[in-house]
C-alpha atoms as a PDB file:
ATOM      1  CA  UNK A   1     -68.220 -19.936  16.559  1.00  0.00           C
ATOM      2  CA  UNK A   2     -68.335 -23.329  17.811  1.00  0.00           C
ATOM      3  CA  UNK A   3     -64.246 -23.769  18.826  1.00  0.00           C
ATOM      4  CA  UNK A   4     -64.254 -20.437  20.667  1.00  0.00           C
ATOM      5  CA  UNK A   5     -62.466 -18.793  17.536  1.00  0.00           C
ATOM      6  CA  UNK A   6     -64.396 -16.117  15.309  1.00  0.00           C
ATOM      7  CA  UNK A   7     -66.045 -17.655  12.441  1.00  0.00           C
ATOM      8  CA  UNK A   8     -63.703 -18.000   9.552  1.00  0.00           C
ATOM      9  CA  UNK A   9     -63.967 -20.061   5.935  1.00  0.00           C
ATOM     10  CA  UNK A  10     -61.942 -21.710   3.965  1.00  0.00           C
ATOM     11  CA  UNK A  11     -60.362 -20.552   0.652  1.00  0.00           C
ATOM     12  CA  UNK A  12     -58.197 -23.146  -1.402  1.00  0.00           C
ATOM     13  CA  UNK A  13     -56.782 -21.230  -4.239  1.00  0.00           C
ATOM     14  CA  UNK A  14     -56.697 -24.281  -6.817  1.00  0.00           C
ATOM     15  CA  UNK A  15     -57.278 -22.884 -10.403  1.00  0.00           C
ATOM     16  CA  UNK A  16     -53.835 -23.324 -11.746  1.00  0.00           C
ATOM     17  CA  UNK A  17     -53.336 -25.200 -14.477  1.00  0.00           C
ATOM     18  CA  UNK A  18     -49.826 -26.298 -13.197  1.00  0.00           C
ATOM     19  CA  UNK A  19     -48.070 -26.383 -16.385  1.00  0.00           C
ATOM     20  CA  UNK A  20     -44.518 -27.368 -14.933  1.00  0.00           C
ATOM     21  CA  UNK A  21     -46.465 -30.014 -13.145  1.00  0.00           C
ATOM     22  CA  UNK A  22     -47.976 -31.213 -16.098  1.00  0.00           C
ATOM     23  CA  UNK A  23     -51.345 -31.524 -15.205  1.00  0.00           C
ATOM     24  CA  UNK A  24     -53.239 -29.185 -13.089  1.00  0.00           C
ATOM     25  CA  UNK A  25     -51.750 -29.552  -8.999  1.00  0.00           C
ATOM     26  CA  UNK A  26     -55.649 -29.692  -7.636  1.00  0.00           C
ATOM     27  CA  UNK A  27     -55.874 -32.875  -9.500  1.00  0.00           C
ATOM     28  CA  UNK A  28     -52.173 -34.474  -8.475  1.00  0.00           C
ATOM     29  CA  UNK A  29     -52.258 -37.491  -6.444  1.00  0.00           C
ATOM     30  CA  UNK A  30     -50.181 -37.869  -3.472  1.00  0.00           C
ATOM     31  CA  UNK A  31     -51.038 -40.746  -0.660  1.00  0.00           C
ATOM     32  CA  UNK A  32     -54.328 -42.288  -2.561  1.00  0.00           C
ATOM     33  CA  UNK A  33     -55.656 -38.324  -2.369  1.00  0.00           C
ATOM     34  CA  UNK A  34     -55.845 -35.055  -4.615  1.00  0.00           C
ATOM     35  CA  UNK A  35     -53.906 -32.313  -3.423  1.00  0.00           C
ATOM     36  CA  UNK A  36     -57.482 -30.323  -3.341  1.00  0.00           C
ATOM     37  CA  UNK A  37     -58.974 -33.242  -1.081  1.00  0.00           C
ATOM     38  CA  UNK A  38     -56.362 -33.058   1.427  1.00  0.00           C
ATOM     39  CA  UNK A  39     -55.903 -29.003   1.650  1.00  0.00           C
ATOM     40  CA  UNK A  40     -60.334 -29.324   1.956  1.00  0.00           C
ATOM     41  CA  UNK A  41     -59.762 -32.246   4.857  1.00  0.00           C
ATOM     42  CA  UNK A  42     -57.271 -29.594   6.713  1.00  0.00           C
ATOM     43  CA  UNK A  43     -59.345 -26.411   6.277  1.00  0.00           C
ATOM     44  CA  UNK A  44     -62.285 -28.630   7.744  1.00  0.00           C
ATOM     45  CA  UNK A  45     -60.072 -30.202  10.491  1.00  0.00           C
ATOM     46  CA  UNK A  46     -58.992 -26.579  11.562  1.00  0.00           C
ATOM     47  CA  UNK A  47     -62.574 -25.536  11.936  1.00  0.00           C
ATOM     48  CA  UNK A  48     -63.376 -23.492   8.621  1.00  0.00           C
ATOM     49  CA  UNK A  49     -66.489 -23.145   7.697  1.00  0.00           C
ATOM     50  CA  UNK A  50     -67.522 -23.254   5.388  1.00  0.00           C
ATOM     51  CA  UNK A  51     -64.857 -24.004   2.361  1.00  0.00           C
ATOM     52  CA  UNK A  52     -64.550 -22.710  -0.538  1.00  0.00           C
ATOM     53  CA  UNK A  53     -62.251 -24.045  -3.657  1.00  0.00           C
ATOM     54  CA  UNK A  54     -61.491 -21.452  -6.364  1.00  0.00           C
ATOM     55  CA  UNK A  55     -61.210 -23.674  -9.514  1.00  0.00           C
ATOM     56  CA  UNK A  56     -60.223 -22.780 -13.464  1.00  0.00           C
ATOM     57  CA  UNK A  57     -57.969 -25.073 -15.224  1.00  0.00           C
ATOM     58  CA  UNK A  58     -60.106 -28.289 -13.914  1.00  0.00           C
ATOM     59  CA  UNK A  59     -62.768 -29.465 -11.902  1.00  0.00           C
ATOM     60  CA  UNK A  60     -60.840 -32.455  -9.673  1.00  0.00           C
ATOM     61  CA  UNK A  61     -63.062 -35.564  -8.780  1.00  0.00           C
ATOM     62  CA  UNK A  62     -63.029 -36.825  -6.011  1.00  0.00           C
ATOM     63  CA  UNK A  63     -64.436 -36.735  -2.453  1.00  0.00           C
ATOM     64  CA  UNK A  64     -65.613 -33.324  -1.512  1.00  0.00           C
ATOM     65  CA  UNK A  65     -68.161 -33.279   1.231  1.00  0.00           C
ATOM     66  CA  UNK A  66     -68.907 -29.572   2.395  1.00  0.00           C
ATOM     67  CA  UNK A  67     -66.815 -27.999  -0.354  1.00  0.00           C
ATOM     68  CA  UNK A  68     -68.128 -24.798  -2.626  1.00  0.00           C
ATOM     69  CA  UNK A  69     -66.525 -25.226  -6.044  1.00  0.00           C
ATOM     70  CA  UNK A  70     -66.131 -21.342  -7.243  1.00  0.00           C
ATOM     71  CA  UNK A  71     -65.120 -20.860 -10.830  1.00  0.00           C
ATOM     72  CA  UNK A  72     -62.432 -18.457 -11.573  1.00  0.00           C
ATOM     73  CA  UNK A  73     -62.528 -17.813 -15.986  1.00  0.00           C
ATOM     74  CA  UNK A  74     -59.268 -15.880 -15.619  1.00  0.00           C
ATOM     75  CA  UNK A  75     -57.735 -17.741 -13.838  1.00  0.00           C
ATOM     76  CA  UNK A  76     -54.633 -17.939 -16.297  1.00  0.00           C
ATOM     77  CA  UNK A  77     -53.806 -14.789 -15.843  1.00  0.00           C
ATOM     78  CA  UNK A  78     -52.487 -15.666 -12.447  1.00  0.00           C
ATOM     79  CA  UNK A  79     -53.399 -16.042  -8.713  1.00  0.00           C
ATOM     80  CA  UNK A  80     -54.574 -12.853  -7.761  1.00  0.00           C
ATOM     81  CA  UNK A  81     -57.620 -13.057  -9.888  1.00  0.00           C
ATOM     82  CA  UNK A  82     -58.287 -16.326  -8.043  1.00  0.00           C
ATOM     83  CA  UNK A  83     -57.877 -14.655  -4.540  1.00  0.00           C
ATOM     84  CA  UNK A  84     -60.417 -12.075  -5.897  1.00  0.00           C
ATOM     85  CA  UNK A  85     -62.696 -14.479  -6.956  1.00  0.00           C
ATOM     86  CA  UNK A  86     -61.957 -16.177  -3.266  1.00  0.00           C
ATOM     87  CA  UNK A  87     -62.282 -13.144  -1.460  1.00  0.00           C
ATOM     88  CA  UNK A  88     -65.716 -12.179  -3.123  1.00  0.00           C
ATOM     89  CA  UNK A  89     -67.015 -15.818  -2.223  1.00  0.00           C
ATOM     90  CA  UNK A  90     -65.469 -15.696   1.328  1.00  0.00           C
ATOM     91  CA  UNK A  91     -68.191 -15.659   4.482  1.00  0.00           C
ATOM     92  CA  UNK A  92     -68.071 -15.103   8.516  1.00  0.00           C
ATOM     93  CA  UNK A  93     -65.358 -12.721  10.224  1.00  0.00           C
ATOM     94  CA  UNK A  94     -62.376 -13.998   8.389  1.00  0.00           C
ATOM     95  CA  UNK A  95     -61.249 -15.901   5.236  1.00  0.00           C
ATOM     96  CA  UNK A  96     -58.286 -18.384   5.617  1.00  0.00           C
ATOM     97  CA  UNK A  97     -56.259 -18.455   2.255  1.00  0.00           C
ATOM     98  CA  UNK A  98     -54.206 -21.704   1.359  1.00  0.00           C
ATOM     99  CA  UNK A  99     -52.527 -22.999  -1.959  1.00  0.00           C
ATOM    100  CA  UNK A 100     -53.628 -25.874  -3.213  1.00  0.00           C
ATOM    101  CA  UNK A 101     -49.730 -27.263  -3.590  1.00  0.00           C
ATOM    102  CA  UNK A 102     -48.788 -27.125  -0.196  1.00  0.00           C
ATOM    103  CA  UNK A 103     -49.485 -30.333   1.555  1.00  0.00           C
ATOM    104  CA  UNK A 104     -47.392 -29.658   4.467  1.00  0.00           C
ATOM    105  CA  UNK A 105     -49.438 -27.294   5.952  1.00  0.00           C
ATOM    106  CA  UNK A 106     -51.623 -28.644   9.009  1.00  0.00           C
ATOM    107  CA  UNK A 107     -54.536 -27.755  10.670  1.00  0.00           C
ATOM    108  CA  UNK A 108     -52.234 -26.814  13.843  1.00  0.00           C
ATOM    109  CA  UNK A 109     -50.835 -24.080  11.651  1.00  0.00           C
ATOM    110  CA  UNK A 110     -54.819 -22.456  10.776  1.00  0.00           C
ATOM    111  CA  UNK A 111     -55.350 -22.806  13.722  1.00  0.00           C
ATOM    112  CA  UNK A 112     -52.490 -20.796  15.544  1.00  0.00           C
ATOM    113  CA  UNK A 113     -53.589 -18.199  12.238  1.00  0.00           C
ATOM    114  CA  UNK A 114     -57.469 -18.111  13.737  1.00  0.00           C
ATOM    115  CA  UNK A 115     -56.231 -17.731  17.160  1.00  0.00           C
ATOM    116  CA  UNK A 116     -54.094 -14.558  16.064  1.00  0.00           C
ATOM    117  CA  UNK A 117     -56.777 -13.398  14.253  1.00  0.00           C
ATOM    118  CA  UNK A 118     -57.774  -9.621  15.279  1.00  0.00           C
ATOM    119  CA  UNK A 119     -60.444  -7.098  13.712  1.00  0.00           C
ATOM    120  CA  UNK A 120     -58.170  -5.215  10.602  1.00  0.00           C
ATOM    121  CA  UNK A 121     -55.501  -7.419  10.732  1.00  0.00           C
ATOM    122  CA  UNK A 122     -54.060  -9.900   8.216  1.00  0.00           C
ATOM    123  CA  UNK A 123     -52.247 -12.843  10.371  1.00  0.00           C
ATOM    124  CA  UNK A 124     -49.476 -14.434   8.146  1.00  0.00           C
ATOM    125  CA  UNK A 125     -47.927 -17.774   8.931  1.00  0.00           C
ATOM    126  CA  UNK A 126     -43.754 -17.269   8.583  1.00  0.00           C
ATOM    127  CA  UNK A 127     -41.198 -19.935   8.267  1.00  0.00           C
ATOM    128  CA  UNK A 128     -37.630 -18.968   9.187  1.00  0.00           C
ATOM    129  CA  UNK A 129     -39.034 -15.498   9.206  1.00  0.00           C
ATOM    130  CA  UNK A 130     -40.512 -15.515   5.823  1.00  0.00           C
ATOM    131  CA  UNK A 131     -43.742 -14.638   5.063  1.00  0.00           C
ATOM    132  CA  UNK A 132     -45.990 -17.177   3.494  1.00  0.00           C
ATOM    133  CA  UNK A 133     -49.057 -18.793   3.053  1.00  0.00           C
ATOM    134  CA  UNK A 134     -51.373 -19.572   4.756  1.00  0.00           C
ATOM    135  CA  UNK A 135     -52.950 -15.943   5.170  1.00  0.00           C
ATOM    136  CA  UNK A 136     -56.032 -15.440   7.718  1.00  0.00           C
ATOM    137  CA  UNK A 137     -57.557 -12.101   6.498  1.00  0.00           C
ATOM    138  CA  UNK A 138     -60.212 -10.034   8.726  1.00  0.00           C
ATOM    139  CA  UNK A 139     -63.395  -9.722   6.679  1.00  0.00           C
ATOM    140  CA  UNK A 140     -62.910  -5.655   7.136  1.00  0.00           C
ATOM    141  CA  UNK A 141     -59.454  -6.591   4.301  1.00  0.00           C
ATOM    142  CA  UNK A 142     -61.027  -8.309   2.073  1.00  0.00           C
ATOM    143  CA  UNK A 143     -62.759  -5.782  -0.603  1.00  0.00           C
ATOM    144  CA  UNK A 144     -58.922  -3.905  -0.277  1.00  0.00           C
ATOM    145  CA  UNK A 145     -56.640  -6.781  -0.987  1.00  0.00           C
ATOM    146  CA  UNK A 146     -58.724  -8.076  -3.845  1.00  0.00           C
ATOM    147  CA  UNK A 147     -58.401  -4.437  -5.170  1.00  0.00           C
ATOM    148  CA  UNK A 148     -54.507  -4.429  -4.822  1.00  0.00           C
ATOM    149  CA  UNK A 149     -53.539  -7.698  -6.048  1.00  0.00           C
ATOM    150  CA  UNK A 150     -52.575  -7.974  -9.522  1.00  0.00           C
ATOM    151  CA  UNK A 151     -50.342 -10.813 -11.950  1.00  0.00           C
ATOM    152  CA  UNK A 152     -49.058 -13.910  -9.738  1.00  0.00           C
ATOM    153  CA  UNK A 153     -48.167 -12.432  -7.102  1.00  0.00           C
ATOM    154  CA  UNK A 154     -51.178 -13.073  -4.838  1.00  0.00           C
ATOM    155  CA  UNK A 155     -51.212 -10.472  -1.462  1.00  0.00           C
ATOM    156  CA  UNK A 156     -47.500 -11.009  -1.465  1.00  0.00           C
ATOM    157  CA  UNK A 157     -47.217  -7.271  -2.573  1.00  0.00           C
ATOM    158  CA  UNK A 158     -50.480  -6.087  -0.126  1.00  0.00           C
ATOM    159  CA  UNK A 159     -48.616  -7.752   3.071  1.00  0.00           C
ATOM    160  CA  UNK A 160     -45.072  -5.734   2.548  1.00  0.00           C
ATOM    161  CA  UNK A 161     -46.652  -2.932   1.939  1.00  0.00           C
ATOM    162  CA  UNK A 162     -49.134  -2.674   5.136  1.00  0.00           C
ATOM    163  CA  UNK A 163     -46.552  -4.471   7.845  1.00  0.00           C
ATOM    164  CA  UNK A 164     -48.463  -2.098  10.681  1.00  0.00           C
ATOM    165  CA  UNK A 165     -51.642  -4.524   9.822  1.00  0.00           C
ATOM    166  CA  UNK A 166     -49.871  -7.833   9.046  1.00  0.00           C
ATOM    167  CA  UNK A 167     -49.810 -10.521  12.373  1.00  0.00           C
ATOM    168  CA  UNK A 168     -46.832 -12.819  11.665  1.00  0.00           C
ATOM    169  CA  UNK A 169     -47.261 -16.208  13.698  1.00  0.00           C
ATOM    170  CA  UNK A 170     -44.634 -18.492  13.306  1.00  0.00           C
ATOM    171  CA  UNK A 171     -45.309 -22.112  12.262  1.00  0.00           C
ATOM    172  CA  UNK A 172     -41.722 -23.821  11.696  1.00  0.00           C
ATOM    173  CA  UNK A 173     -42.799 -26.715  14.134  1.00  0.00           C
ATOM    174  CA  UNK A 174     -46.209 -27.161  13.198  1.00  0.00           C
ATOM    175  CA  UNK A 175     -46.128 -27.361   9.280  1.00  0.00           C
ATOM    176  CA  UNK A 176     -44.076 -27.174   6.074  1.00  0.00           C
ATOM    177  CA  UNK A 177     -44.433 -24.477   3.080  1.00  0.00           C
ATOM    178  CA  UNK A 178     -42.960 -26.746   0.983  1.00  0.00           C
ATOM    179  CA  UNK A 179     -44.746 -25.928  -2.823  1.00  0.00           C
ATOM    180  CA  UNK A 180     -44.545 -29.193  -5.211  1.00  0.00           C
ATOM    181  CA  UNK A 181     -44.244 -27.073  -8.645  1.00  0.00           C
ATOM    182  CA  UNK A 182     -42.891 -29.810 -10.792  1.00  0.00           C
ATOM    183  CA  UNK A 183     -42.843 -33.671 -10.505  1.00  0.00           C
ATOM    184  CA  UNK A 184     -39.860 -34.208  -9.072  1.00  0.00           C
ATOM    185  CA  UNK A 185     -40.947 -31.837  -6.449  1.00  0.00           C
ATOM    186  CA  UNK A 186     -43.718 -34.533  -5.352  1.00  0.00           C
ATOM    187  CA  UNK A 187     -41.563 -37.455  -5.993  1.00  0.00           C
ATOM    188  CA  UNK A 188     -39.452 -35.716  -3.335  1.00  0.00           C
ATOM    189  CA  UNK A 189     -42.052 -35.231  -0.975  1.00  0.00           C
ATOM    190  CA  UNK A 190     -43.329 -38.977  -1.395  1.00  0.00           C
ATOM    191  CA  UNK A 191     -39.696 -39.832  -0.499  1.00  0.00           C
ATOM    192  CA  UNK A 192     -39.129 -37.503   2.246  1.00  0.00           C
ATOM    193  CA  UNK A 193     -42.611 -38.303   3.713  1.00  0.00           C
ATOM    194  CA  UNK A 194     -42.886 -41.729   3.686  1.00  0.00           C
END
């Protein structure tokens, strides 16, 4: 626990294989990077540690320097299988949780998630009030939101349904939640971004 902050690890849920994308999203390109090596640089730059990269469709090349490739064999039958498979890899007091197709969130946002971060609670980041990912998840959650999750949903269902244990912390100036689900999506962001 190095920054002060209770030891937490990164989970990049990046096993899709982004069919309206046309090519899995860990492996998309944007700014000379993959998608996976800039969600890995953020989880790093926000102190997690270590980080962990669920994987299915594809194994991305590329520069991964204290990464954990973990496999995830079902992992067409939707995200919540990887965010078991996540979950069962996680270490330390908390696991961070972050899509692989959101390159707008920052390190500023984890980190306002890991300073939120309390012993049975799940702290969400929210945009305009919405909950959304990035999720920081207490280590004491873990075994019970792999068991509720089911389909594509992710914890989406797990977080409505516990609200007493959910920690909303809003990150509208610190990062975007913007997903890039087809190319025009990331020809949007190149334009928007650059």
């Amino acid at each position: 626990m190095t920054d002060g902050l209770v030891d937490t690890c990164g989970v990049v849920l990046a096993a899709g294989g982004g069919h309206r994308m046309g090519q899995p999203k860990a492996t998309v390109v944007l700014d000379g990077q993959t998608l996976l090596e800039r969600s890995v640089q953020m989880l790093a730059a926000a102190g997690c540690v270590p980080v962990y990269a669920v994987v299915g469709a594809s194994v991305p090349e590329g520069s991964y320097a204290g990464v954990t490739f973990v496999t995830n064999p079902d992992w067409a039958s939707g995200m919540a299988s990887s965010l078991r498979v996540g979950l069962a890899a996680a270490t330390g007091e908390a696991a961070l949780v972050t899509l692989v197709d959101q390159p707008g969130i920052t390190a500023a946002a984890v980190l306002r998630l890991r300073q939120a971060h309390r012993t049975g609670f799940a702290a969400v980041a929210t945009f305009d009030g919405e909950v959304r990912t990035p999720v920081l998840f207490d280590r004491s959650l873990w075994a019970e939101v792999a068991d509720a999750v089911s389909g594509d949903a992710g914890a989406r269902h797990w977080l409505r349904r516990n609200p007493d244990r959910v920690i909303p912390v809003a990150c509208d100036d610190v990062a975007d939640p913007t997903d890039l689900d087809l190319p025009e999506d990331l020809t949007r962001w190149e334009r928007t971004c650059s």
